[in-house]
Protein backbone atom coordinates (compact mmCIF):
# COMPACT_ATOMS: atom_id res chain seq x y z
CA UNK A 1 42.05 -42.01 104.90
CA UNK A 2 45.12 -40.18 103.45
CA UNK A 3 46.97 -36.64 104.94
CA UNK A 4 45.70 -33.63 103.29
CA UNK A 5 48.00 -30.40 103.49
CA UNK A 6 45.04 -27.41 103.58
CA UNK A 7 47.00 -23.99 104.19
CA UNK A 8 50.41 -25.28 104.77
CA UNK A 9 48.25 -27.83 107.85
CA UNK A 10 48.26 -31.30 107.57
CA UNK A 11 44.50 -32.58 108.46
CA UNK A 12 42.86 -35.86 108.02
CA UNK A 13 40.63 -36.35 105.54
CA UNK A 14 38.88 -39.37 103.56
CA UNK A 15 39.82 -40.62 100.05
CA UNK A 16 39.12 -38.13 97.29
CA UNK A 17 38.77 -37.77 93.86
CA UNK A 18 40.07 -33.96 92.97
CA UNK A 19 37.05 -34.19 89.71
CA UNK A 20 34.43 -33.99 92.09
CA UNK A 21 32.75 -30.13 93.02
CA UNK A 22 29.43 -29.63 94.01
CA UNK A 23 27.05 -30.65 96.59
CA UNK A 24 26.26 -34.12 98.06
CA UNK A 25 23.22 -35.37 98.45
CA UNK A 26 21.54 -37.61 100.54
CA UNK A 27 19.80 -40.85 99.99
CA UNK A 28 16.55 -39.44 99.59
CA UNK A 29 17.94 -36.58 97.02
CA UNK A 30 18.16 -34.26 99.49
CA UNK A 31 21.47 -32.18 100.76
CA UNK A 32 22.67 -33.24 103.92
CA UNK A 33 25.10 -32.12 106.01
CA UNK A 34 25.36 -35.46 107.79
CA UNK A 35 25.89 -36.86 104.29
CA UNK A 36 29.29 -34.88 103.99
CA UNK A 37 32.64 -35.66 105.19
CA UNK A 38 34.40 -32.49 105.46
CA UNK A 39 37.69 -31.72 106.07
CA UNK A 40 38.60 -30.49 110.04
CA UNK A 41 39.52 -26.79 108.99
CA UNK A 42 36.48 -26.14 106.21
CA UNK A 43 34.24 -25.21 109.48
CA UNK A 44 36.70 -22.16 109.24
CA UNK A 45 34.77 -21.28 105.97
CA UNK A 46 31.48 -21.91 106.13
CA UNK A 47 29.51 -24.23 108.57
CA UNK A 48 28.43 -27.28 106.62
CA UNK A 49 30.01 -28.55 103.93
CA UNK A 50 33.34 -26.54 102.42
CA UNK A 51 34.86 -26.56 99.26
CA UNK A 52 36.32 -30.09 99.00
CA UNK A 53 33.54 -31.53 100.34
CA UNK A 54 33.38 -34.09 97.09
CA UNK A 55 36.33 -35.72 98.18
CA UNK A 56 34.18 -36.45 101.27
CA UNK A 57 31.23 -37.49 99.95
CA UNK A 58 30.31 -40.34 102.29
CA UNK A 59 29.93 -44.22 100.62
CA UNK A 60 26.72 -44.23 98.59
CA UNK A 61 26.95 -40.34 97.43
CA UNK A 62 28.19 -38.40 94.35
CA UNK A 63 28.55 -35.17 93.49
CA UNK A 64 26.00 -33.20 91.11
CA UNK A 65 27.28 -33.11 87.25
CA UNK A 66 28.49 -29.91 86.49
CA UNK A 67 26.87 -27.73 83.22
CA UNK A 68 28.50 -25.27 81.18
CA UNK A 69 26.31 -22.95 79.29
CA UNK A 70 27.75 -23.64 75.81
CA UNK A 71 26.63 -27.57 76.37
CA UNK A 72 23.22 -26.22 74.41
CA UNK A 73 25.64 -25.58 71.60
CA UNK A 74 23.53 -21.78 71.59
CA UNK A 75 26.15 -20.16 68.46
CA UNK A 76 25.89 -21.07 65.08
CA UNK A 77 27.43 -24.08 62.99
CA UNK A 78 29.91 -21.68 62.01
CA UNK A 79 31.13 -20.01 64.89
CA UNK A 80 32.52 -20.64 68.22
CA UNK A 81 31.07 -21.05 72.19
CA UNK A 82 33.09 -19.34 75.00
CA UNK A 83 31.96 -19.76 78.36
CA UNK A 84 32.53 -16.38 80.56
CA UNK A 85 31.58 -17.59 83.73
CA UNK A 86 28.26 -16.44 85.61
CA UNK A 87 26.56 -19.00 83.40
CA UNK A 88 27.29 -16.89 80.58
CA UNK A 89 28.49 -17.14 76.87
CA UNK A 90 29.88 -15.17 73.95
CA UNK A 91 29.96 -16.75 70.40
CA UNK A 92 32.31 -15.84 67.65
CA UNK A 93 32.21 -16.08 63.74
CA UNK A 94 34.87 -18.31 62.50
CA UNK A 95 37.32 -17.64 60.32
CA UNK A 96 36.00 -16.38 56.77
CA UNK A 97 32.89 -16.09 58.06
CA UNK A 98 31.39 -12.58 59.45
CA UNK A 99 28.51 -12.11 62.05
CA UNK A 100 26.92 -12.00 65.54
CA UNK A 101 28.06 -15.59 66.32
CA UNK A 102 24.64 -16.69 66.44
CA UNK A 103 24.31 -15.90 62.77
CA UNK A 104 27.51 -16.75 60.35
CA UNK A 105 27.56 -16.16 57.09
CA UNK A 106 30.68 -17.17 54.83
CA UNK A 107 32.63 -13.79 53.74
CA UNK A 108 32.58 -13.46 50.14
CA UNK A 109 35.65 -11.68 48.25
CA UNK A 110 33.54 -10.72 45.77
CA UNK A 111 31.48 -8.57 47.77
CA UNK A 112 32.58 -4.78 46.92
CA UNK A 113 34.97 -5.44 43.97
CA UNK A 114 36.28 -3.24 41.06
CA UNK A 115 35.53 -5.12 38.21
CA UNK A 116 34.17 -3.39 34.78
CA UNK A 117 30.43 -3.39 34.61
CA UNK A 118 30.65 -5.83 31.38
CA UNK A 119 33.15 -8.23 33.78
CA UNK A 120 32.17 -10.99 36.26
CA UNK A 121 33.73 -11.29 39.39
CA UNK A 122 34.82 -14.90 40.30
CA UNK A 123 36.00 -16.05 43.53
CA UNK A 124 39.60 -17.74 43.63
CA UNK A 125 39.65 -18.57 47.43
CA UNK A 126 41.77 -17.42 50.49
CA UNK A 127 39.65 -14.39 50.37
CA UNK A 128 40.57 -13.33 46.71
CA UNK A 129 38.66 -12.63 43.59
CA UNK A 130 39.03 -12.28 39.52
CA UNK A 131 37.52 -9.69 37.29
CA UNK A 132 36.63 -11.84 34.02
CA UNK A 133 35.17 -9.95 31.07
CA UNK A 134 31.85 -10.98 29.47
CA UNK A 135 31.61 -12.79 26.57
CA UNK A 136 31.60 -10.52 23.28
CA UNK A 137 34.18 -8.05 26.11
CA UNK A 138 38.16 -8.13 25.89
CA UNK A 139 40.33 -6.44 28.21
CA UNK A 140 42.09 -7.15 32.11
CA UNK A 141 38.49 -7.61 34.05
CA UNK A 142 38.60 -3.89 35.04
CA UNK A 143 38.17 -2.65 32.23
CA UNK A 144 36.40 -4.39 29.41
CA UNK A 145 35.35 -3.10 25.71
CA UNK A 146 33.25 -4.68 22.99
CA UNK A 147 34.72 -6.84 20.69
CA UNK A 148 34.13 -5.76 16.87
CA UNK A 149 33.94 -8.79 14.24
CA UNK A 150 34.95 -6.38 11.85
CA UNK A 151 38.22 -6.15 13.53
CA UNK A 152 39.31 -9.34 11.30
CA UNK A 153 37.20 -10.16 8.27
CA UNK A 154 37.54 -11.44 4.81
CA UNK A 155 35.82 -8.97 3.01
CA UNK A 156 36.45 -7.14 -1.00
CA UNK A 157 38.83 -4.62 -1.23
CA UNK A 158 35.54 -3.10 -2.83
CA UNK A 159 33.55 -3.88 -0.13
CA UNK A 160 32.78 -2.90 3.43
CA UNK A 161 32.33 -4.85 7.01
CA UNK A 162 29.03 -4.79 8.72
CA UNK A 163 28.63 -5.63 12.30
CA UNK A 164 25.29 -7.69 12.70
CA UNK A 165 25.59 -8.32 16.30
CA UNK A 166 26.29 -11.99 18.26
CA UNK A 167 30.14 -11.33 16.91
CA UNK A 168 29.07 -11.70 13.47
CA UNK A 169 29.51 -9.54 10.35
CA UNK A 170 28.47 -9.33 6.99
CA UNK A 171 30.24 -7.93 3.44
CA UNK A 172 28.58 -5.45 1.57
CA UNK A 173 30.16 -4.46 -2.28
CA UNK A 174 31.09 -0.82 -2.04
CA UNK A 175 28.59 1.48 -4.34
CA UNK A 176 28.58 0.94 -7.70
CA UNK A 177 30.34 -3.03 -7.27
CA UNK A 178 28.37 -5.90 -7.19
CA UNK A 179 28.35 -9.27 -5.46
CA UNK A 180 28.43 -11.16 -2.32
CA UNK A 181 30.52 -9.02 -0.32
CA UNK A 182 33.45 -11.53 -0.67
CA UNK A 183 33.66 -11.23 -4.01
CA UNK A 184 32.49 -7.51 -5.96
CA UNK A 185 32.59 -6.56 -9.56
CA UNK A 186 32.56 -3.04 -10.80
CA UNK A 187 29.07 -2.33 -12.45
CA UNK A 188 28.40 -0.39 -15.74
CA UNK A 189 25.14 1.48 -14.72
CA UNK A 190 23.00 0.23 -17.90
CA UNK A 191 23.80 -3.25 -16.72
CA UNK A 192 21.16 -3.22 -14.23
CA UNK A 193 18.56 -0.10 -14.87
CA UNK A 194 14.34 0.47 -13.88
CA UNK A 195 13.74 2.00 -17.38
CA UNK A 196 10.60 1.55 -18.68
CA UNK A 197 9.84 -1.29 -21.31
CA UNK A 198 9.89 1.71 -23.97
CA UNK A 199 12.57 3.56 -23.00
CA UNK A 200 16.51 3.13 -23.80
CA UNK A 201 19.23 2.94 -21.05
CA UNK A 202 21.97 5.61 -21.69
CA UNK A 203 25.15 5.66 -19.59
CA UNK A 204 25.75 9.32 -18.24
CA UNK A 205 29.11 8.48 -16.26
CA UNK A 206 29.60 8.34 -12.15
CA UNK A 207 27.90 4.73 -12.39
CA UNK A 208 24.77 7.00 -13.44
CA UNK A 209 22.31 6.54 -16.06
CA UNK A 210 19.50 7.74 -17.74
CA UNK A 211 16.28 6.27 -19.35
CA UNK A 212 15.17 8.00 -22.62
CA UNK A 213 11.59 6.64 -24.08
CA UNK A 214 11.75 5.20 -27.51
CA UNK A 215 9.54 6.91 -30.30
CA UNK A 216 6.34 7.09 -30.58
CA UNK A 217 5.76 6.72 -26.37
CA UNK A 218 6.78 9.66 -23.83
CA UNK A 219 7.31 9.95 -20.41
CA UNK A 220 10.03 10.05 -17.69
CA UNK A 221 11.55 6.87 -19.27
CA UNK A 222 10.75 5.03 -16.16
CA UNK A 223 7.46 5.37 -17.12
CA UNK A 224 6.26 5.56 -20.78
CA UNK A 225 3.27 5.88 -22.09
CA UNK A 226 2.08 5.35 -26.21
CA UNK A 227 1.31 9.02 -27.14
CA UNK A 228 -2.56 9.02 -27.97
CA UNK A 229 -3.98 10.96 -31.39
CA UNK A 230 -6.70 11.48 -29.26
CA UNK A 231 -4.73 13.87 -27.07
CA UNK A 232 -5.76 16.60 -29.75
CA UNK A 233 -9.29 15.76 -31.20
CA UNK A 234 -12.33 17.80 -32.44
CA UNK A 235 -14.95 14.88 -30.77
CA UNK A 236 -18.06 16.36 -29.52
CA UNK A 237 -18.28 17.24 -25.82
CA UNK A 238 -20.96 14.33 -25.39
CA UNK A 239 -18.36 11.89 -27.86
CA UNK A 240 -15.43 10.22 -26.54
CA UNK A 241 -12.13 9.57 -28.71
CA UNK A 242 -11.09 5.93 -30.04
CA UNK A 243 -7.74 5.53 -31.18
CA UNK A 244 -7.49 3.39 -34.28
CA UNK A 245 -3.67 2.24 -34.95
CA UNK A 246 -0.87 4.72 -36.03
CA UNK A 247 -1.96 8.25 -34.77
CA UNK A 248 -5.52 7.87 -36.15
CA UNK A 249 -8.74 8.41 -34.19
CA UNK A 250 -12.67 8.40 -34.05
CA UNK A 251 -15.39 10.09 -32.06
CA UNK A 252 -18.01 7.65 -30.69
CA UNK A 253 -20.81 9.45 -28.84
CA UNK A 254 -21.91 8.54 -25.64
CA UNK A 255 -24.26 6.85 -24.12
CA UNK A 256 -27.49 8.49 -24.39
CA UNK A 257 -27.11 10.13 -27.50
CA UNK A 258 -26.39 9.43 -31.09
CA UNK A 259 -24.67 10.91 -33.87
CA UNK A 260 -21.17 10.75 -36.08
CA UNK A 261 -19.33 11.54 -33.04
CA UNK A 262 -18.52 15.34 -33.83
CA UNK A 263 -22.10 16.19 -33.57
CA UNK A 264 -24.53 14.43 -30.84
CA UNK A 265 -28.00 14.80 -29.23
CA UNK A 266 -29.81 13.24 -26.76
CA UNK A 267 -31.38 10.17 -26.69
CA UNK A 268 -35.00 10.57 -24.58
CA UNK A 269 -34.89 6.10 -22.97
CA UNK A 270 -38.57 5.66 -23.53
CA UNK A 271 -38.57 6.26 -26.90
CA UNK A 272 -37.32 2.60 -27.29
CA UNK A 273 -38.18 0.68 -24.55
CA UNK A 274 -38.92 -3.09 -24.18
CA UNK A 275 -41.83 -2.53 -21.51
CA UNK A 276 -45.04 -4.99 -21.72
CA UNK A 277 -48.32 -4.01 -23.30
CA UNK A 278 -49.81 -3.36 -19.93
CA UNK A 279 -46.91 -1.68 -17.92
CA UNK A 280 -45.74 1.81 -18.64
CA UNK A 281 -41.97 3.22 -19.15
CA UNK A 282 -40.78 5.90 -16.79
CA UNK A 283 -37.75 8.04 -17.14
CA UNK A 284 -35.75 7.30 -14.33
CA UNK A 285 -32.81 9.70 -15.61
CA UNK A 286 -29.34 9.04 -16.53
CA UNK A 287 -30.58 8.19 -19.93
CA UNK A 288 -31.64 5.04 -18.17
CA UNK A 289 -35.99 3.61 -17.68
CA UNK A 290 -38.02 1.56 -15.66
CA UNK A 291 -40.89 -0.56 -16.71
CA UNK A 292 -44.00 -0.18 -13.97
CA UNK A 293 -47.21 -2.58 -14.33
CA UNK A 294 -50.27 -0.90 -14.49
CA UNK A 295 -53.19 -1.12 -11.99
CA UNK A 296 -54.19 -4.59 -11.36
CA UNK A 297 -51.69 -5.82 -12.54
CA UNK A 298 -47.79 -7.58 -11.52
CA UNK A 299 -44.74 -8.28 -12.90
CA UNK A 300 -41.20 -6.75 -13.49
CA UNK A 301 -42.72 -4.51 -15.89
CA UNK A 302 -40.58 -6.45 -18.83
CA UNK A 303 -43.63 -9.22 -18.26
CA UNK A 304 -46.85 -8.13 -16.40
CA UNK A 305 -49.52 -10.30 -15.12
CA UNK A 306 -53.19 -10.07 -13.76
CA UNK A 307 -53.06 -9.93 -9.85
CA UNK A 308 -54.52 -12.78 -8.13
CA UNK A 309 -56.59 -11.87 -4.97
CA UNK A 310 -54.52 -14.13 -2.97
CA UNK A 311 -51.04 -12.89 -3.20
CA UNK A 312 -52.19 -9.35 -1.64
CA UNK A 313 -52.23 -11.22 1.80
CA UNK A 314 -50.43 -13.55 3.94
CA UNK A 315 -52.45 -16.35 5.26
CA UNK A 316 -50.92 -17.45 8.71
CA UNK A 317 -49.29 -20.80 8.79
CA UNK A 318 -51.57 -24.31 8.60
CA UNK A 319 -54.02 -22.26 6.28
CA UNK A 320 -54.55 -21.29 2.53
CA UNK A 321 -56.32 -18.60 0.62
CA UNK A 322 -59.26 -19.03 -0.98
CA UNK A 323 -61.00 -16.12 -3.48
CA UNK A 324 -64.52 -15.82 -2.05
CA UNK A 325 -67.13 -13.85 -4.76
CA UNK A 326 -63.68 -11.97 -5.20
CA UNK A 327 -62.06 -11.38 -2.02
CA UNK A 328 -59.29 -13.19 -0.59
CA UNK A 329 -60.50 -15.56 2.28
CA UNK A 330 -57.83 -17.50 4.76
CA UNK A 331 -59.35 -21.18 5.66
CA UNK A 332 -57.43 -23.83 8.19
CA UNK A 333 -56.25 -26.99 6.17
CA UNK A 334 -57.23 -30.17 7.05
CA UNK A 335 -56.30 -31.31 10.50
CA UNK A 336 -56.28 -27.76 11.81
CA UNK A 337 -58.72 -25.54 13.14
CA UNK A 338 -59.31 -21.82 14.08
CA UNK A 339 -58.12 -20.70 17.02
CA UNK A 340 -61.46 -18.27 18.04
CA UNK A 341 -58.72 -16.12 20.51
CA UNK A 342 -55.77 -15.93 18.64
CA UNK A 343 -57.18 -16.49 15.13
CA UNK A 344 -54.11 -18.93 14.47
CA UNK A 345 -54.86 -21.75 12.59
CA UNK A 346 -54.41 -25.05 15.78
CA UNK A 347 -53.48 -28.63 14.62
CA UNK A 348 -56.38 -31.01 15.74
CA UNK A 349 -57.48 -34.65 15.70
CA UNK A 350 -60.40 -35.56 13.90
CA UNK A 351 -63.55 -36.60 15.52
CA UNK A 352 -63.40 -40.03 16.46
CA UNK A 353 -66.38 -42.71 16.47
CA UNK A 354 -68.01 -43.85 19.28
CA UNK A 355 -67.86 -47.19 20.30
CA UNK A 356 -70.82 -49.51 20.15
CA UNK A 357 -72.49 -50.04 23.49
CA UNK A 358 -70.45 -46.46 24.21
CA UNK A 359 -69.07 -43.06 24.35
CA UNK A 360 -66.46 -40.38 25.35
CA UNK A 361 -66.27 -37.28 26.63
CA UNK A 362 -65.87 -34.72 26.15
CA UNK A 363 -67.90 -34.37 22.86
CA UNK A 364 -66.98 -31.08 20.70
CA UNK A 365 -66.54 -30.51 17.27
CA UNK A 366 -62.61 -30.22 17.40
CA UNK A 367 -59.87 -31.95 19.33
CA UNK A 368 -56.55 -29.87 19.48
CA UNK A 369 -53.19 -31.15 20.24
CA UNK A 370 -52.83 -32.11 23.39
CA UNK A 371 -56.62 -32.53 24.70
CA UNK A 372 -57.49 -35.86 26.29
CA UNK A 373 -61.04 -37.82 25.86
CA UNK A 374 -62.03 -40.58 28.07
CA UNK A 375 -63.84 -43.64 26.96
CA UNK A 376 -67.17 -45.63 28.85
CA UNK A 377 -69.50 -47.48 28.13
CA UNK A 378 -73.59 -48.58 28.65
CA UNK A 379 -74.48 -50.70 31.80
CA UNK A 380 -73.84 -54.26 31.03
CA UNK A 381 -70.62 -53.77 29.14
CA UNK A 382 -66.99 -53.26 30.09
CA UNK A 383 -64.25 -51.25 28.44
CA UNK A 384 -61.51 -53.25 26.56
CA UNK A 385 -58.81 -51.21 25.38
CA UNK A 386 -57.82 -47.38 26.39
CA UNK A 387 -59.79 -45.64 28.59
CA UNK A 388 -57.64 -42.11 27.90
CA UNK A 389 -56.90 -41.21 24.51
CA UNK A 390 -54.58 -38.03 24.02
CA UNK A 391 -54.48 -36.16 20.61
CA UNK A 392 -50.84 -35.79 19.18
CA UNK A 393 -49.12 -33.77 17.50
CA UNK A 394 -49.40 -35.95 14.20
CA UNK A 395 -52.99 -35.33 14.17
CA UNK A 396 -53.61 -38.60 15.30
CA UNK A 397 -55.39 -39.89 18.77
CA UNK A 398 -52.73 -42.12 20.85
CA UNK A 399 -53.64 -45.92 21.04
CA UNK A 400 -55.86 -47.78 19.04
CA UNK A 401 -59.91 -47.43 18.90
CA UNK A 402 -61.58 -48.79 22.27
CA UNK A 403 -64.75 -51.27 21.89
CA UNK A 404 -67.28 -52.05 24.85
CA UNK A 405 -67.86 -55.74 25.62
CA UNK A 406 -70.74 -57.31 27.03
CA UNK A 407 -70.20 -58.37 30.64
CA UNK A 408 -71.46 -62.11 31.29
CA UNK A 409 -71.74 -62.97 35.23
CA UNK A 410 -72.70 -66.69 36.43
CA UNK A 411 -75.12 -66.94 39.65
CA UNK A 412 -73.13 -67.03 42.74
CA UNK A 413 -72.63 -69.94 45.02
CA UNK A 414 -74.94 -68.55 47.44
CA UNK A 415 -78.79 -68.69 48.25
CA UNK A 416 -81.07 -68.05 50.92
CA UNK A 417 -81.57 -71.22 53.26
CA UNK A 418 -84.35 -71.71 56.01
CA UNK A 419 -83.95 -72.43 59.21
CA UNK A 420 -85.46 -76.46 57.92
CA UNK A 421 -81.78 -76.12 55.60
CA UNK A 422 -84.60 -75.62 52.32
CA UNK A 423 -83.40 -73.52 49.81
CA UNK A 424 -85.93 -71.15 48.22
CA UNK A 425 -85.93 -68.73 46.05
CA UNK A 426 -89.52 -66.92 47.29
CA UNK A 427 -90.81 -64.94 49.42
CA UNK A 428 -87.83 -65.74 52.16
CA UNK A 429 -85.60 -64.12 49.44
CA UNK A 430 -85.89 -60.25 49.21
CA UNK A 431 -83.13 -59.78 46.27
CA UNK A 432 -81.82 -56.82 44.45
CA UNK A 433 -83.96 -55.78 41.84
CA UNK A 434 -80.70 -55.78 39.59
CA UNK A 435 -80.50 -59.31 40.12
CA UNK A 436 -83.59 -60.61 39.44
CA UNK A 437 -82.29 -62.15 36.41
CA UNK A 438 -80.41 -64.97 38.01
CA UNK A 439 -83.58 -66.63 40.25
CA UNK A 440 -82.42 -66.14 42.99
CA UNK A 441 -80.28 -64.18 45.65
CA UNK A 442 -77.60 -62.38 44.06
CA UNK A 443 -73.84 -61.41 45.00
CA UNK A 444 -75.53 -58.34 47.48
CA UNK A 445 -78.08 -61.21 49.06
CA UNK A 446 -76.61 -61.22 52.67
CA UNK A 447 -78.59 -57.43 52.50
CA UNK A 448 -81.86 -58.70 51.31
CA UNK A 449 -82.44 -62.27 53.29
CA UNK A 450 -85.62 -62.55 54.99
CA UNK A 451 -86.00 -62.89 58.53
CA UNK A 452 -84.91 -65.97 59.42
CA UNK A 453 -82.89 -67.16 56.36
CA UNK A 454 -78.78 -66.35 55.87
CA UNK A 455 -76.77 -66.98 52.88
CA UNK A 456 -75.27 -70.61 52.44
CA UNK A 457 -72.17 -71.79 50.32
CA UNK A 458 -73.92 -74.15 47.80
């Protein structure tokens, strides 16, 4: 217990700790009043509890921790957390950063510069930026102009600067000079000319020139041209002209007439004609002819041949013509037969041989591709081999030929026995007729026994 001075009065209190403020609770977590040692005067306040009552706290209690509403940390990494009371906040952007407090973002110089549209603006901190101009730009960052290559080049007196962009440039030799640009020569016009292979270069002055065509050729001089005798000729209209050396000429007529040239007629194509003896020339016109076989006859016309019944039809596939008294006939070849529907020639097998003792089925006078027989034979044989043959494609039957073989059975080990345990093979026996063979009872016995006999194992 220590003296406490509350309003200028000195009261008795316990020992406190001035960092305690809340409530106090009890020992089962609940506020109690008898859990609280309160100062004499704090009645004066409030009943319960007053103000200091965390000094007073008895043994065994604490006070509540106390929150702030910017614990949470509710503003932004870049900005600060005020607390304004009534469990309230207020954030603010830091420094060089603009915002809500909640959002920040970092303030950036650069934002609403001045610098030339061909500058960059470049950030140089404490809120300052630097107008830089563009590569292939010169000037102070506000105002920026394109550089020129040809502002310093090497070039001919006689020659000019061209600007071929990405700050380079290129010499070209000044009209009528010649060279690299670097290095230009005056040029006499003749020196390099486009006259014609006949035709002279003559220099007219002003780095100009002329072409002039040498004798005996005319033209432009860039063009020249051997002058023709035959540009002046007394030919006939159906002749053409020939020139033959130094200004001389002749008249040739054309084709489809004859003559000397100056005097031509026509020349009627079957007159001379290389047609066969049984094929007859037509005029086809443009002094050309055909050759056309005559009736019954084929060829080009140049050779003609008789006509063969056979080659005026077209015999469907798997067959061949035949002349019949005359006319042209289409038969199947071998291994094919005519389809009675269609009228197509069908690949087929050929009839096979029955086997001895045996037959197949079905029996018809073709087998076509794809059609199945099946094999059997007489009582008292068995089949050996393929019972299903199929006809292939080939033309062939699948498998190999069947044959019927004779079937040989032994007696069985049984017989009729009396009721004495005598065997007999008479009347006491009623076998099957098919088994007659064997002397007595046969495989089926046990159906024909007479009364009073059963089958016994021998």
């Amino acid at each position: 217990m220590k003296l406490i001075l509350i309003f200028g009065i000195a009261v008795l209190g316990a020992s406190v700790d001035a960092s305690y403020s809340g409530t106090c609770y009890g020992r089962c977590g609940q506020t109690s009043f008898s859990d609280c040692s309160c100062g004499p005067l704090c009645n004066l306040i409030r009943l319960g509890c007053c103000s200091d009552y965390s000094a007073m706290c008895n043994d065994g209690y604490q006070p509540p921790v106390t929150t702030s509403p910017c614990d949470s940390n509710p503003c932004h990494a870049y900005a600060t957390c005020e607390d304004v009371g009534y469990d309230q906040y207020k954030c603010t952007c830091m420094k060089g950063y603009q915002g809500n407090g909640e959002y920040c973002k970092k303030i950036d110089p650069c934002d609403g510069n001045d610098c030339d549209q061909y500058a960059t603006c470049r950030s140089v901190g404490d809120y300052h930026y630097k107008c830089e101009c563009k590569d292939g730009y010169q000037g102070d960052g506000k105002f920026c102009k394109k550089l020129d290559p040809c502002d310093s080049n090497d070039c001919h007196q006689n020659a000019y600067c061209q600007s071929v962009g990405d700050y380079r440039y290129k010499c070209v030799c000044k009209k009528g000079y010649q060279g690299n640009g670097k290095y230009c020569k005056k040029i006499y016009p003749c020196d390099a000319h486009d006259c014609h292979a006949y035709a002279t270069c003559q220099n007219v002055g002003n780095y100009h020139y002329k072409c002039v065509c040498k004798d005996g050729y005319q033209g432009n001089g860039k063009f020249c041209k051997k002058i023709d005798p035959c540009d002046s000729n007394d030919c006939h209209p159906n002749a053409y002209c020939q020139s033959v050396g130094d200004y001389s000429y002749k008249c040739v007529c054309k084709k489809g007439y004859q003559g000397n040239g100056k005097r031509c007629k026509k020349i009627y194509p079957c007159d001379s004609n290389d047609c066969h003896r049984h094929a007859t020339c037509e005029d086809v016109g443009d002094y050309h002819y055909k050759c056309v076989c005559k009736h019954g006859y084929q060829g080009n016309g140049k050779f003609c041949k008789p006509i063969n019944p056979c080659d005026l039809i077209d015999c469907p596939p798997n067959s061949k013509c035949v002349v019949v008294k005359g006319h042209p006939v289409c038969q199947c070849v071998y291994g094919y037969t005519i389809d009675e529907h269609s009228g197509a020639c069908s690949q087929t097998c050929p009839v096979p041989m029955f086997p001895e003792k045996g037959r197949y089925s079905p029996q018809q006078r073709t087998h076509p591709v794809g059609s199945v027989i099946t094999y059997e034979c007489d009582e008292g044989y068995k089949l050996v081999g393929n019972l299903k043959r199929r006809c292939r494609e080939s033309g062939s039957f699948s498998g190999s030929d069947p044959y019927c073989k004779e079937i040989v059975t032994t007696p069985p080990p049984y017989s009729c026995k009396n009721k004495c345990g005598l065997y007999s093979a008479g009347a006491a026996c009623a076998c099957h007729e098919s088994c007659i063979k064997f002397g007595n009872c046969c495989h089926d016995y046990e159906r024909y026994c007479g009364n009073g006999y059963f089958p016994l194992f021998r």
